[in-house]
PDB file of N, CA and C in Angstrom:
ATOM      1  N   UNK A   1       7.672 -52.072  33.851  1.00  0.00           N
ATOM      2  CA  UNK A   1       8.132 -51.141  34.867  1.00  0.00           C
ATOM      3  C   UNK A   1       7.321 -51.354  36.140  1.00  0.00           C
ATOM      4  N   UNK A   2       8.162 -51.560  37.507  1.00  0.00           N
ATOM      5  CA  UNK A   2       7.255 -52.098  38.491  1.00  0.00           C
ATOM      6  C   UNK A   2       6.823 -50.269  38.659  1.00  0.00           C
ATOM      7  N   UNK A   3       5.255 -50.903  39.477  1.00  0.00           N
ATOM      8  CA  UNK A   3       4.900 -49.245  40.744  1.00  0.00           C
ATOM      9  C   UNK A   3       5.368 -49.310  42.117  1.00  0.00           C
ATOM     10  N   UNK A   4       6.127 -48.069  42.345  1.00  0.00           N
ATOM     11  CA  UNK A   4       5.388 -48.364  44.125  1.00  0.00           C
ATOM     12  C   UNK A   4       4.936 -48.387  44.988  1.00  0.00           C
ATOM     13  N   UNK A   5       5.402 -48.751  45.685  1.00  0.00           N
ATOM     14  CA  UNK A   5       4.104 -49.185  46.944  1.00  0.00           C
ATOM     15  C   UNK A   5       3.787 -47.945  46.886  1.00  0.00           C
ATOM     16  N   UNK A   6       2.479 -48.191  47.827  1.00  0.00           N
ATOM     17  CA  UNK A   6       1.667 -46.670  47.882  1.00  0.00           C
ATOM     18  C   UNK A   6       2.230 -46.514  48.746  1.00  0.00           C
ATOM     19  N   UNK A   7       2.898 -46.793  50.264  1.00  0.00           N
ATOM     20  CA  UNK A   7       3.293 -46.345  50.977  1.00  0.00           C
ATOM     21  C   UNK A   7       4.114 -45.504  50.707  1.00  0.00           C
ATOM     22  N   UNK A   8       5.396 -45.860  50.121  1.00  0.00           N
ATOM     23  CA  UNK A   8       6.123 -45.186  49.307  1.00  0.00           C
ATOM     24  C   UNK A   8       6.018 -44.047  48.874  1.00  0.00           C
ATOM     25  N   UNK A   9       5.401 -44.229  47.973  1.00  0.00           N
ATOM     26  CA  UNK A   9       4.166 -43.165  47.102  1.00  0.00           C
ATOM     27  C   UNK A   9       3.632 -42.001  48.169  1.00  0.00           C
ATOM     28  N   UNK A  10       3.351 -42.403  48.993  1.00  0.00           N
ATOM     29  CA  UNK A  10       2.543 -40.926  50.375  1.00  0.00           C
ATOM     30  C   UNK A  10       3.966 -40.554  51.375  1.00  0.00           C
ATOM     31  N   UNK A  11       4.847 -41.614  51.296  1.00  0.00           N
ATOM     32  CA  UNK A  11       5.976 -40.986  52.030  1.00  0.00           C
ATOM     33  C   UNK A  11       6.802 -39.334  51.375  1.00  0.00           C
ATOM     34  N   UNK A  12       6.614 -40.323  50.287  1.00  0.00           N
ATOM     35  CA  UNK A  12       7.448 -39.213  49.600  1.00  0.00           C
ATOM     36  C   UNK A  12       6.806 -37.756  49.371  1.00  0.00           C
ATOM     37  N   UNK A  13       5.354 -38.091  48.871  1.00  0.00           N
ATOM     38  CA  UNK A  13       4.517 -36.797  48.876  1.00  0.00           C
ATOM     39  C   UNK A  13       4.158 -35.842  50.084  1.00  0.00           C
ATOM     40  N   UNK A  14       4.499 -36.448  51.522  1.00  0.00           N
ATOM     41  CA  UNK A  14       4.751 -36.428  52.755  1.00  0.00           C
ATOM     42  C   UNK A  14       5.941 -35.494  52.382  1.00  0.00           C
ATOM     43  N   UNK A  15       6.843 -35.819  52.418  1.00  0.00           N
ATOM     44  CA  UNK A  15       8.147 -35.042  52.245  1.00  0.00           C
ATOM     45  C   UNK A  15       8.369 -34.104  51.422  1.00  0.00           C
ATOM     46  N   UNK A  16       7.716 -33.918  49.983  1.00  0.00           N
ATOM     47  CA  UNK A  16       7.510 -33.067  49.524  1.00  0.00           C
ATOM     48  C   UNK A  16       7.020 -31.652  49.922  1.00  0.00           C
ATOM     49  N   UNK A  17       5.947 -32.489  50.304  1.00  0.00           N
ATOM     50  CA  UNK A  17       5.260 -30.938  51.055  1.00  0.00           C
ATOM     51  C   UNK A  17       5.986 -30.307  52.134  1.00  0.00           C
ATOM     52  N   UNK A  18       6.342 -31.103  53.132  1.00  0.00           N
ATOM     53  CA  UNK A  18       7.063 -30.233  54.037  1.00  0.00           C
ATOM     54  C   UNK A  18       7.734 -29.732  53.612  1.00  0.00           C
ATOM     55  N   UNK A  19       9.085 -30.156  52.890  1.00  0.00           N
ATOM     56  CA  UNK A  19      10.235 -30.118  51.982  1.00  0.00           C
ATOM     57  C   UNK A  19      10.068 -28.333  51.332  1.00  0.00           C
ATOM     58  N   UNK A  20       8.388 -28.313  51.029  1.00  0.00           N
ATOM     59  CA  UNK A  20       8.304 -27.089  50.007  1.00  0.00           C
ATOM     60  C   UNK A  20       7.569 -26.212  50.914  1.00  0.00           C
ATOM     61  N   UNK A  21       7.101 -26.450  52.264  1.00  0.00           N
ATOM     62  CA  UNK A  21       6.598 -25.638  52.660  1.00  0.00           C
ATOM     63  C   UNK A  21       7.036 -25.396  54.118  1.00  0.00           C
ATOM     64  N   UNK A  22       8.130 -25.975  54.446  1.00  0.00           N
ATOM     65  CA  UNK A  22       8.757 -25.900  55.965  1.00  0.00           C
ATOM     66  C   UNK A  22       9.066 -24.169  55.798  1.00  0.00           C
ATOM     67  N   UNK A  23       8.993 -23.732  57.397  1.00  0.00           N
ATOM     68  CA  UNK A  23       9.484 -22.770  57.476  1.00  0.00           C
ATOM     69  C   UNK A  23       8.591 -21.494  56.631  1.00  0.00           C
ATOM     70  N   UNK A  24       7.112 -21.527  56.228  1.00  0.00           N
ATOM     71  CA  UNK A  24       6.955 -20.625  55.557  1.00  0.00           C
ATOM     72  C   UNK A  24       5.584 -20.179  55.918  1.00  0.00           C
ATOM     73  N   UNK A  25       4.957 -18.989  56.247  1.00  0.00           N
ATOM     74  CA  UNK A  25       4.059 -18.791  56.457  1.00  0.00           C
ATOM     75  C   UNK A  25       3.077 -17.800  55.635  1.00  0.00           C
ATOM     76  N   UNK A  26       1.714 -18.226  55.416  1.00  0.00           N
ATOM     77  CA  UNK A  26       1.111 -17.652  54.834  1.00  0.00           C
ATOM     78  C   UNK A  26       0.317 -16.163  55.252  1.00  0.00           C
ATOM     79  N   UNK A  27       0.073 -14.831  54.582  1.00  0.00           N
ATOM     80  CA  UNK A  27      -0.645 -13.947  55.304  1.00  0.00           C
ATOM     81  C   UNK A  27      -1.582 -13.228  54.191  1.00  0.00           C
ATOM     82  N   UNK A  28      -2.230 -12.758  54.407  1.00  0.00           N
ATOM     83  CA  UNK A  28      -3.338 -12.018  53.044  1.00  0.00           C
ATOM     84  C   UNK A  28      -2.886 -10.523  52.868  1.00  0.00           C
ATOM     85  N   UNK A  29      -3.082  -9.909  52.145  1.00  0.00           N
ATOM     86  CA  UNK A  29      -2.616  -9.462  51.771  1.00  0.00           C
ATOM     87  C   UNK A  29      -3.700  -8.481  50.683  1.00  0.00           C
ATOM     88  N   UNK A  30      -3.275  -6.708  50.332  1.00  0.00           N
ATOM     89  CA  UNK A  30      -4.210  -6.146  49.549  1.00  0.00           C
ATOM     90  C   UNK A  30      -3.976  -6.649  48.083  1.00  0.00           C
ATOM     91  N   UNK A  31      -4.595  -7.166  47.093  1.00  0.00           N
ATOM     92  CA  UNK A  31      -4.345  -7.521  46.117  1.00  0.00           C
ATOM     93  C   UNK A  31      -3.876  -6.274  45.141  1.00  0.00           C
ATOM     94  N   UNK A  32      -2.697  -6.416  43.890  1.00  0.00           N
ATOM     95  CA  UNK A  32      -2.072  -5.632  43.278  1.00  0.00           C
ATOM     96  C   UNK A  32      -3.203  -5.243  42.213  1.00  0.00           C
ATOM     97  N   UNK A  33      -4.422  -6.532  42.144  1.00  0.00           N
ATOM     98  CA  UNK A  33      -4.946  -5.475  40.925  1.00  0.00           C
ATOM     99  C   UNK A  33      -6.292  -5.658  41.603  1.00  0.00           C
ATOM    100  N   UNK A  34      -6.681  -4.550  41.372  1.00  0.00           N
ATOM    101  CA  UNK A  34      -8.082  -3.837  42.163  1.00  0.00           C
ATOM    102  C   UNK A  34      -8.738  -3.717  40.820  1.00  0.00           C
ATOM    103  N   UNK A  35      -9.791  -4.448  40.366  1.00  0.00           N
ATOM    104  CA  UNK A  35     -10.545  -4.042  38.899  1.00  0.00           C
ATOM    105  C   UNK A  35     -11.416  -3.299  38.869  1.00  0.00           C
ATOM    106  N   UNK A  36     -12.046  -3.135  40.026  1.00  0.00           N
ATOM    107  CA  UNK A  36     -13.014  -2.134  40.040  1.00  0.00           C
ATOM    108  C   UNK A  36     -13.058  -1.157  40.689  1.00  0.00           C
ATOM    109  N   UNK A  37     -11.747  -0.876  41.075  1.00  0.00           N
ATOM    110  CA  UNK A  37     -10.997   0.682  41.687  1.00  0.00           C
ATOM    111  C   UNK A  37     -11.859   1.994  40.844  1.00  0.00           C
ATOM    112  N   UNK A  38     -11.101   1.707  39.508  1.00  0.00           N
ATOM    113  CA  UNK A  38     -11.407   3.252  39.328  1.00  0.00           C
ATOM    114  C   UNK A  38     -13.365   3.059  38.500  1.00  0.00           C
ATOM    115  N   UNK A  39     -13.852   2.001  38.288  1.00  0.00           N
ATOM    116  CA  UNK A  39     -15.370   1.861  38.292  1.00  0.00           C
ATOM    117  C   UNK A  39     -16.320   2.578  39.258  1.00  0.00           C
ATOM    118  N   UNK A  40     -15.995   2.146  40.320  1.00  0.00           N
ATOM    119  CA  UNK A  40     -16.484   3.017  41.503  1.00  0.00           C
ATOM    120  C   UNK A  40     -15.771   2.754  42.795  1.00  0.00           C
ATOM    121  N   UNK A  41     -15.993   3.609  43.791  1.00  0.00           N
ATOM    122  CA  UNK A  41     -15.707   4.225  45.504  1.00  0.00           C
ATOM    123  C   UNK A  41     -16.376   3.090  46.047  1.00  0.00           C
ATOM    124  N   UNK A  42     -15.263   1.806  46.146  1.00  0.00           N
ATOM    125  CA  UNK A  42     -15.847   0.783  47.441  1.00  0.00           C
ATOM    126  C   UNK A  42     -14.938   0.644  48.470  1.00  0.00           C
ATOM    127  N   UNK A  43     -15.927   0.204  49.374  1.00  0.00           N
ATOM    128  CA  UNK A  43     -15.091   0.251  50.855  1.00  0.00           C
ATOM    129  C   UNK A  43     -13.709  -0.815  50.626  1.00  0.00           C
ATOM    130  N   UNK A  44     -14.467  -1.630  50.165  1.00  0.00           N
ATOM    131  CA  UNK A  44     -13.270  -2.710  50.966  1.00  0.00           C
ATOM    132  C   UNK A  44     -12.328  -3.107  49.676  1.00  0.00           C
ATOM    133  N   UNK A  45     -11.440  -3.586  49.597  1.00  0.00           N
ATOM    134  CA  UNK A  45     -10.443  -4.385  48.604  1.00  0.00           C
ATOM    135  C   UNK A  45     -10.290  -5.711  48.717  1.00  0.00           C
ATOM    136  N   UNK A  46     -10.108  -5.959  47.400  1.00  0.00           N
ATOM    137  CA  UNK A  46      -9.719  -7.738  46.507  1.00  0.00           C
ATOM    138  C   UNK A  46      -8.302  -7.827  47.647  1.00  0.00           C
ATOM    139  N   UNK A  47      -8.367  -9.154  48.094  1.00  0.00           N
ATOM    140  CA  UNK A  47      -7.472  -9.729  48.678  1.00  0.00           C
ATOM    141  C   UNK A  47      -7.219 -10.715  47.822  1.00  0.00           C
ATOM    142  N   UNK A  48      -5.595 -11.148  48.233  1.00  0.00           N
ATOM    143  CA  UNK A  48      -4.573 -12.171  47.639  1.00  0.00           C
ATOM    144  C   UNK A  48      -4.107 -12.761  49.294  1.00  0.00           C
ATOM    145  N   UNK A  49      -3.593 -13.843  48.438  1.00  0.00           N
ATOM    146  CA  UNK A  49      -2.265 -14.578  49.327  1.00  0.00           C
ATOM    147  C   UNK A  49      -1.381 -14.751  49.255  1.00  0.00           C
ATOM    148  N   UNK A  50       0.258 -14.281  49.861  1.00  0.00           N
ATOM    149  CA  UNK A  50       1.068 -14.330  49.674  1.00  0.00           C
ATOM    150  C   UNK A  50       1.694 -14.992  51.239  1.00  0.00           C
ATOM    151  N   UNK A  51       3.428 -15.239  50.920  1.00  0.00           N
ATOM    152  CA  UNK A  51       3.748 -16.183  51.534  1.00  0.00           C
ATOM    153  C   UNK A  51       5.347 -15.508  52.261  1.00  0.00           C
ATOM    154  N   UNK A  52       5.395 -15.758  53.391  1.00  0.00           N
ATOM    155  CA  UNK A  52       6.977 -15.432  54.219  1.00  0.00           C
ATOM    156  C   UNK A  52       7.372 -15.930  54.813  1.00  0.00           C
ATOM    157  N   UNK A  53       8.850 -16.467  54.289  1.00  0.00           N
ATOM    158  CA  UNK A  53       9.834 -16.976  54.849  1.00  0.00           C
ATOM    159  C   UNK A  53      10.236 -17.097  56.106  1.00  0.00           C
ATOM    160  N   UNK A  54      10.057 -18.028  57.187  1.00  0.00           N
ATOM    161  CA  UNK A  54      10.336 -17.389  58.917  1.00  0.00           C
ATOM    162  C   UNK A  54      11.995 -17.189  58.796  1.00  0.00           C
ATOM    163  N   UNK A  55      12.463 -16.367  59.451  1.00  0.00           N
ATOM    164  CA  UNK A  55      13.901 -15.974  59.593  1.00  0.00           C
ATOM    165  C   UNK A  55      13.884 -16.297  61.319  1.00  0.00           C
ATOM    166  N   UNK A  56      15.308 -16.572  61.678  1.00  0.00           N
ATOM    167  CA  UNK A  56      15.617 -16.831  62.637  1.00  0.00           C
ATOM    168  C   UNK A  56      16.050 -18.093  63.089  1.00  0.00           C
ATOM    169  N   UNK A  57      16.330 -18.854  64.023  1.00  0.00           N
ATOM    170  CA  UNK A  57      16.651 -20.177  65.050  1.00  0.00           C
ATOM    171  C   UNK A  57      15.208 -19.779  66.029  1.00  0.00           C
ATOM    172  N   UNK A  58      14.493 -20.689  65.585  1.00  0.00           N
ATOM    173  CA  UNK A  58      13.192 -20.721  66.049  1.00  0.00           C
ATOM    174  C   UNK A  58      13.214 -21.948  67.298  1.00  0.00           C
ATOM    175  N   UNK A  59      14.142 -22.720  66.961  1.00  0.00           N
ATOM    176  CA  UNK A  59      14.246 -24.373  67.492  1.00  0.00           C
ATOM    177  C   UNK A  59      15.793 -23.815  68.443  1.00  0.00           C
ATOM    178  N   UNK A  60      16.413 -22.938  68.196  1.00  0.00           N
ATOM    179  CA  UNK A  60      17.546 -23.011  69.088  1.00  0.00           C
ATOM    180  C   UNK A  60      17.947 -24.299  69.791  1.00  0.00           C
ATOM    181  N   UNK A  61      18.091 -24.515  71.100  1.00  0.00           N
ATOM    182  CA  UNK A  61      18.568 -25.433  71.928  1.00  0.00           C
ATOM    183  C   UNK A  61      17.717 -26.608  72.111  1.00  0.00           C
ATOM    184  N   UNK A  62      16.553 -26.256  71.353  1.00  0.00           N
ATOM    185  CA  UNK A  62      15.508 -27.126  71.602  1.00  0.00           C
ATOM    186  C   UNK A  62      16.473 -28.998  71.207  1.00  0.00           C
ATOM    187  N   UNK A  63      16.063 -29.915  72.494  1.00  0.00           N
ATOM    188  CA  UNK A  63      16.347 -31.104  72.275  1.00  0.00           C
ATOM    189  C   UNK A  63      15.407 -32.223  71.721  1.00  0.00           C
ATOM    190  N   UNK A  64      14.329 -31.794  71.021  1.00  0.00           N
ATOM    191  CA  UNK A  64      13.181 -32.170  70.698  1.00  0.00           C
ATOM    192  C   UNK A  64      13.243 -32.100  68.522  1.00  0.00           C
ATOM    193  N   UNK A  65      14.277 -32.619  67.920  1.00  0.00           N
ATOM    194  CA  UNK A  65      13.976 -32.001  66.951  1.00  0.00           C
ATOM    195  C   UNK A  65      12.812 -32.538  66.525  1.00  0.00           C
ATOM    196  N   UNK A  66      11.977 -33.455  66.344  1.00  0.00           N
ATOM    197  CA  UNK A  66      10.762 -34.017  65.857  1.00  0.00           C
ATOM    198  C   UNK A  66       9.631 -32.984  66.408  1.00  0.00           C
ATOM    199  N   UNK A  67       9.602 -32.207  67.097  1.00  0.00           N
ATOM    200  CA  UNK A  67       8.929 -30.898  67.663  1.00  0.00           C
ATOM    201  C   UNK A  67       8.628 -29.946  67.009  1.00  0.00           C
ATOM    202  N   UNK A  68      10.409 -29.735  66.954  1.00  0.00           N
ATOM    203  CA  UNK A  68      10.743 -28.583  65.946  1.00  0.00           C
ATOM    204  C   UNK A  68      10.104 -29.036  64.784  1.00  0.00           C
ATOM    205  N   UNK A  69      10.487 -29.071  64.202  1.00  0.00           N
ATOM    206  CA  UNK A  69      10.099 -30.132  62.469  1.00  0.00           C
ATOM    207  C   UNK A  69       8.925 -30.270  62.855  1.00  0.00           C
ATOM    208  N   UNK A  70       7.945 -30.718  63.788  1.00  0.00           N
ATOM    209  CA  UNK A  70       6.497 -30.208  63.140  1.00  0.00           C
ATOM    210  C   UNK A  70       5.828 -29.253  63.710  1.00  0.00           C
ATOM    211  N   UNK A  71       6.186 -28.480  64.558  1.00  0.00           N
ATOM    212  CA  UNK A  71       5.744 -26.898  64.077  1.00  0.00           C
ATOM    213  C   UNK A  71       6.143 -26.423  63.333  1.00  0.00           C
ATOM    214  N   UNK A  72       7.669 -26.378  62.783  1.00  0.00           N
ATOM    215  CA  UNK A  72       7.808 -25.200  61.656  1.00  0.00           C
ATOM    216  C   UNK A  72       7.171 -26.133  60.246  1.00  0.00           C
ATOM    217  N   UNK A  73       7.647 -27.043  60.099  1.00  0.00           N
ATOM    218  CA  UNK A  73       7.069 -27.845  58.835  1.00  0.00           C
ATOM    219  C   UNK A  73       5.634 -28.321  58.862  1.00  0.00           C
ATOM    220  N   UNK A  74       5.017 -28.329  59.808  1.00  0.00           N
ATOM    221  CA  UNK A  74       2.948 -28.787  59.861  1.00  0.00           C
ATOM    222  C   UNK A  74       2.356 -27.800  60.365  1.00  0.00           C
ATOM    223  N   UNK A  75       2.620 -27.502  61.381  1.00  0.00           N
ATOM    224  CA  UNK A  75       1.630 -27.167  62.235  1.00  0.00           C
ATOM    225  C   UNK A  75       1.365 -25.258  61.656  1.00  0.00           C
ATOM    226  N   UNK A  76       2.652 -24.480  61.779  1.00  0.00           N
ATOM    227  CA  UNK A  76       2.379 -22.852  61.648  1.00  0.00           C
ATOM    228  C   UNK A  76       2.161 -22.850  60.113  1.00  0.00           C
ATOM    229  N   UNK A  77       2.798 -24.051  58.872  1.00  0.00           N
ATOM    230  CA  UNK A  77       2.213 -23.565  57.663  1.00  0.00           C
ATOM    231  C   UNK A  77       0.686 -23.747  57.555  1.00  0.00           C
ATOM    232  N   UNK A  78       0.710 -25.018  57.870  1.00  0.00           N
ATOM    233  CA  UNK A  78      -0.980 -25.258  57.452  1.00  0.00           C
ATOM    234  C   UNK A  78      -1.636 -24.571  58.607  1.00  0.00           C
ATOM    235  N   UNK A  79      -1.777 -24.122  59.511  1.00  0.00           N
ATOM    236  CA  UNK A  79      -2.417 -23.259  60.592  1.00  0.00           C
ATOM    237  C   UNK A  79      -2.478 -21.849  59.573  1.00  0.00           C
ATOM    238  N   UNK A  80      -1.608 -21.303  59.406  1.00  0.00           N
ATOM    239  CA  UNK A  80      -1.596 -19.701  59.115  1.00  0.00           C
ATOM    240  C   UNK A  80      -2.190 -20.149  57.713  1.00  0.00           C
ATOM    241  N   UNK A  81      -2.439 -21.388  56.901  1.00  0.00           N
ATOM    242  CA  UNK A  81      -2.826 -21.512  55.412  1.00  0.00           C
ATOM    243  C   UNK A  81      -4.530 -21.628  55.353  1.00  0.00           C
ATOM    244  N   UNK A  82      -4.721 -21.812  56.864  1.00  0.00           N
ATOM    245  CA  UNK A  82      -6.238 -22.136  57.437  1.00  0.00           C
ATOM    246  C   UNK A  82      -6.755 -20.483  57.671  1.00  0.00           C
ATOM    247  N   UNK A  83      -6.223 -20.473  58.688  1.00  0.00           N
ATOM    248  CA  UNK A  83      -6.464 -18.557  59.346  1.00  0.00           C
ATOM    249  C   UNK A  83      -6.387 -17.972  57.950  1.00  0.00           C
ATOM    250  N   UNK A  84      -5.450 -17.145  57.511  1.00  0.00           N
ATOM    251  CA  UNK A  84      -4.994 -16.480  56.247  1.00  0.00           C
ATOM    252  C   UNK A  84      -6.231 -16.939  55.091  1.00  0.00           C
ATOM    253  N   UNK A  85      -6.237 -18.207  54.881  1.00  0.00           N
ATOM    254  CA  UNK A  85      -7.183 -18.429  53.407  1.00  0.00           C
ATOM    255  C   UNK A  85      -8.744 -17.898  53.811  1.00  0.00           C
ATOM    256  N   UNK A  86      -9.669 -17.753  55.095  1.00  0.00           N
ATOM    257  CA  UNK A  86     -10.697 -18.254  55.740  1.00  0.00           C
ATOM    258  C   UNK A  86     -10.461 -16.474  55.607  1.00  0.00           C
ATOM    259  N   UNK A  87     -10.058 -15.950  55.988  1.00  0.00           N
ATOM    260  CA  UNK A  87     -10.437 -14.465  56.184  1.00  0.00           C
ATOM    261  C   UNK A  87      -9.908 -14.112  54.559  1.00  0.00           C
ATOM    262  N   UNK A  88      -9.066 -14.554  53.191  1.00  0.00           N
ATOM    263  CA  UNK A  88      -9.216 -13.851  52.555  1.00  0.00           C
ATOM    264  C   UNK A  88     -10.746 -14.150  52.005  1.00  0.00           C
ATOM    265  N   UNK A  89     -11.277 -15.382  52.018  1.00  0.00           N
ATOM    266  CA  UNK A  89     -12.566 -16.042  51.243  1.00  0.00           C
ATOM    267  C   UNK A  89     -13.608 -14.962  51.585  1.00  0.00           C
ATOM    268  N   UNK A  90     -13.359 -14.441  53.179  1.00  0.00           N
ATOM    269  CA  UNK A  90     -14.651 -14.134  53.090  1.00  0.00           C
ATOM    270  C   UNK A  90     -14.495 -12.505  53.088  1.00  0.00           C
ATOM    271  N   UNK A  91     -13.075 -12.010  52.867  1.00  0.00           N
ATOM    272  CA  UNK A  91     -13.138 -10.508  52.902  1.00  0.00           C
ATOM    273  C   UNK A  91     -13.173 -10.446  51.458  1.00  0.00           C
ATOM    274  N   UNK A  92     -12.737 -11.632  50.307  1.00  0.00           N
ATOM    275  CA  UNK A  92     -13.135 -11.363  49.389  1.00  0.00           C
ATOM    276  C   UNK A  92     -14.953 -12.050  48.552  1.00  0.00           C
ATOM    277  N   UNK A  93     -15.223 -12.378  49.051  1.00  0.00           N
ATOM    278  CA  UNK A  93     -16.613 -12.179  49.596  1.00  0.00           C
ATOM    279  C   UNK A  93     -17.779 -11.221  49.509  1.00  0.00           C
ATOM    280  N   UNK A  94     -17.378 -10.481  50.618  1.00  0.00           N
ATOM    281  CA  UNK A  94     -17.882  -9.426  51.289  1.00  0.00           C
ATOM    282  C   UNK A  94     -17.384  -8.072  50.032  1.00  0.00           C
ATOM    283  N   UNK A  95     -16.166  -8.071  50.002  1.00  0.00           N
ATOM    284  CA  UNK A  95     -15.611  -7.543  48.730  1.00  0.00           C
ATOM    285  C   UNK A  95     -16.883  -7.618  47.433  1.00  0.00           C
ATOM    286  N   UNK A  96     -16.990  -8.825  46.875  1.00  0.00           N
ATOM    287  CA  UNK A  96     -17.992  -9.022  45.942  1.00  0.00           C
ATOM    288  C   UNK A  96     -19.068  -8.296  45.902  1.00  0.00           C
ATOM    289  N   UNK A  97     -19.878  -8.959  46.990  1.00  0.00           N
ATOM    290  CA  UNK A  97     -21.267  -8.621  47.257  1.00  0.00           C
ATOM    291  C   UNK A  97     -21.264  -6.646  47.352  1.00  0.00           C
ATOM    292  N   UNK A  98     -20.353  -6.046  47.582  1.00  0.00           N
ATOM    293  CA  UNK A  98     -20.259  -4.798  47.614  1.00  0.00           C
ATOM    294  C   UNK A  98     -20.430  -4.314  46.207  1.00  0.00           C
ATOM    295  N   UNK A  99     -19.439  -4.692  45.255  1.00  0.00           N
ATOM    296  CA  UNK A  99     -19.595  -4.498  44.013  1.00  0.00           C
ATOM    297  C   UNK A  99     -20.908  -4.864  43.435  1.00  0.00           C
ATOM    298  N   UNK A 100     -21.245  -5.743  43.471  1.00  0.00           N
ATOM    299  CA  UNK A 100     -23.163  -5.980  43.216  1.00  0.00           C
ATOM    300  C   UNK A 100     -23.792  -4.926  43.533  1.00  0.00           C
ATOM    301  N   UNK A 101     -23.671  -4.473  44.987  1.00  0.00           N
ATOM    302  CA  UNK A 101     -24.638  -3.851  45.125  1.00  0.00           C
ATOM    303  C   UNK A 101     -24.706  -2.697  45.287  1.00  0.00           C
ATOM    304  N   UNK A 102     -23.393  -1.943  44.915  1.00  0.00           N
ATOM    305  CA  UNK A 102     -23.148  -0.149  44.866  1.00  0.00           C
ATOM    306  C   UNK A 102     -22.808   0.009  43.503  1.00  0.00           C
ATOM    307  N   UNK A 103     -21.967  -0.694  42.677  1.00  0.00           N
ATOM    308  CA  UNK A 103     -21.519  -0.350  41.037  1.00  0.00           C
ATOM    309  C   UNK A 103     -22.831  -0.744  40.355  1.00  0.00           C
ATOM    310  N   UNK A 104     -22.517   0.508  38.959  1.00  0.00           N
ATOM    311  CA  UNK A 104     -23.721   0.104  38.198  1.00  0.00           C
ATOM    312  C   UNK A 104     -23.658  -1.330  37.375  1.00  0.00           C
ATOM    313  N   UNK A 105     -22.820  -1.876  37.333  1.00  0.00           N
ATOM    314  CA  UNK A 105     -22.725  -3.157  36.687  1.00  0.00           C
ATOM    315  C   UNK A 105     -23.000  -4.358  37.176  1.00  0.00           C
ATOM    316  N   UNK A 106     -23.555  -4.136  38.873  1.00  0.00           N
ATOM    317  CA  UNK A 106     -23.635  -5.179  39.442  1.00  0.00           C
ATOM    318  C   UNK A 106     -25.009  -5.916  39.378  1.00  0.00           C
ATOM    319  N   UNK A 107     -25.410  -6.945  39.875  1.00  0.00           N
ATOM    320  CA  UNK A 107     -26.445  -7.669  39.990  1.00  0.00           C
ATOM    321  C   UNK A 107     -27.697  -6.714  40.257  1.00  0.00           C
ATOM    322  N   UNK A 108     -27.321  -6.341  41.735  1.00  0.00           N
ATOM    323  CA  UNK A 108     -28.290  -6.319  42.954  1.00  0.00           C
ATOM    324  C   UNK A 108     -28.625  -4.603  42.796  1.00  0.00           C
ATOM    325  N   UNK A 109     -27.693  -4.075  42.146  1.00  0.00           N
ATOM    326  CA  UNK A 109     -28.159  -2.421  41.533  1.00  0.00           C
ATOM    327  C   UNK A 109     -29.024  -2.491  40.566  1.00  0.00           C
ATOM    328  N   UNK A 110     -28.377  -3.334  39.784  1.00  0.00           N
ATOM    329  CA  UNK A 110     -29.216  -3.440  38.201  1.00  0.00           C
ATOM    330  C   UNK A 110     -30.822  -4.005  38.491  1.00  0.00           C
ATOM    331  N   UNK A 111     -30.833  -4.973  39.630  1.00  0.00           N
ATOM    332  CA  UNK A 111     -32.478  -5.449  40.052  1.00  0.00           C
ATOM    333  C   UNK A 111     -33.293  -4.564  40.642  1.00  0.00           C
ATOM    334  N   UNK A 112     -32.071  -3.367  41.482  1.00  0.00           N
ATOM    335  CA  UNK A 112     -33.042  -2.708  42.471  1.00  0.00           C
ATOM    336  C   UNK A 112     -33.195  -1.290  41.352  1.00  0.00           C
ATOM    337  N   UNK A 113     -32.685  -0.674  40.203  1.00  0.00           N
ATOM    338  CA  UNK A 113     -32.889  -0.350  39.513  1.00  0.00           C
ATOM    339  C   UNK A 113     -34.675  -0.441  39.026  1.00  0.00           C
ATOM    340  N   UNK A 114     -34.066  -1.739  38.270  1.00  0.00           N
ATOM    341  CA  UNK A 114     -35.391  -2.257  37.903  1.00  0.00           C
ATOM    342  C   UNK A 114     -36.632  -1.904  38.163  1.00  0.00           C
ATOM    343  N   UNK A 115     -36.656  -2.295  39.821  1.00  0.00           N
ATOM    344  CA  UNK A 115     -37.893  -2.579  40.503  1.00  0.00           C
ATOM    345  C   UNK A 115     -38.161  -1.100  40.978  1.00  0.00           C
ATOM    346  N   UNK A 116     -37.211   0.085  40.916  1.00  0.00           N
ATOM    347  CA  UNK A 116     -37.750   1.553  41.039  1.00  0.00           C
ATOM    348  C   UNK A 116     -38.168   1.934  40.035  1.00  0.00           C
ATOM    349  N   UNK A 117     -37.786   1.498  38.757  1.00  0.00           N
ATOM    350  CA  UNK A 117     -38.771   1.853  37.334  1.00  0.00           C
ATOM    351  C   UNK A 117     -39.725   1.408  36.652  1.00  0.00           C
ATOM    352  N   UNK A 118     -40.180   0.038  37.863  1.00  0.00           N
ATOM    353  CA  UNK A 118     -41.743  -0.052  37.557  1.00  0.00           C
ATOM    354  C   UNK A 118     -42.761   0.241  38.652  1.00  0.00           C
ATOM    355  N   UNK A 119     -42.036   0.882  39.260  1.00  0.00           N
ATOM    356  CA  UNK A 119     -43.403   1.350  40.693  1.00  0.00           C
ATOM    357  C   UNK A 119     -44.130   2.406  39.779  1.00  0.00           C
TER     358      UNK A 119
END
């Protein structure tokens, strides 16, 4: 069985992706399961990522379709997949480090615990 070319091979995976991700933009979102909701009263919430469909004629009259086609297919998915992922990382993050250090199950309670019951 011949292989093919790699060119081949990245064209197509090229096309794939757009193929599966034209037209779609990513945004964050409050996550559906909160695990340590009812554990304890924290500020902030577990973020997710979820994904929306652009609606509309975005390209209308535009005489440029190679334009069109890579903003809606490159440029606004992987842009909003950059923005969107970068603020859930670090609101879920920040998220974390909260749970450490206000719930009793966390790290940074359980150390500072500690270190008040041997003064």
């Amino acid at each position: 069985m011949e292989t093919l070319p790699l060119y081949i091979a990245k064209l197509f995976f090229l096309l794939m992706f757009v193929a599966v991700f034209t037209s779609c933009t990513f945004i964050p979102e409050k996550s559906k399961n909160q695990q340590y909701a009812h554990e304890c009263d924290m500020f902030t919430k577990k973020l997710s990522l979820t994904y929306v469909e652009l609606q509309g004629d975005f390209c209308g009259n535009s005489n440029d379709a190679a334009a069109c086609l890579f903003a809606l297919g490159v440029a606004i998915p992987i842009g909003s997949l950059l923005v969107s992922g970068s603020v859930i990382l670090i609101g879920n993050t920040l998220h974390w480090l909260e749970y450490q250090g206000s719930c009793d199950e966390g790290v940074i309670a359980n150390y500072l615990d500690k270190l008040k019951s041997t003064e």
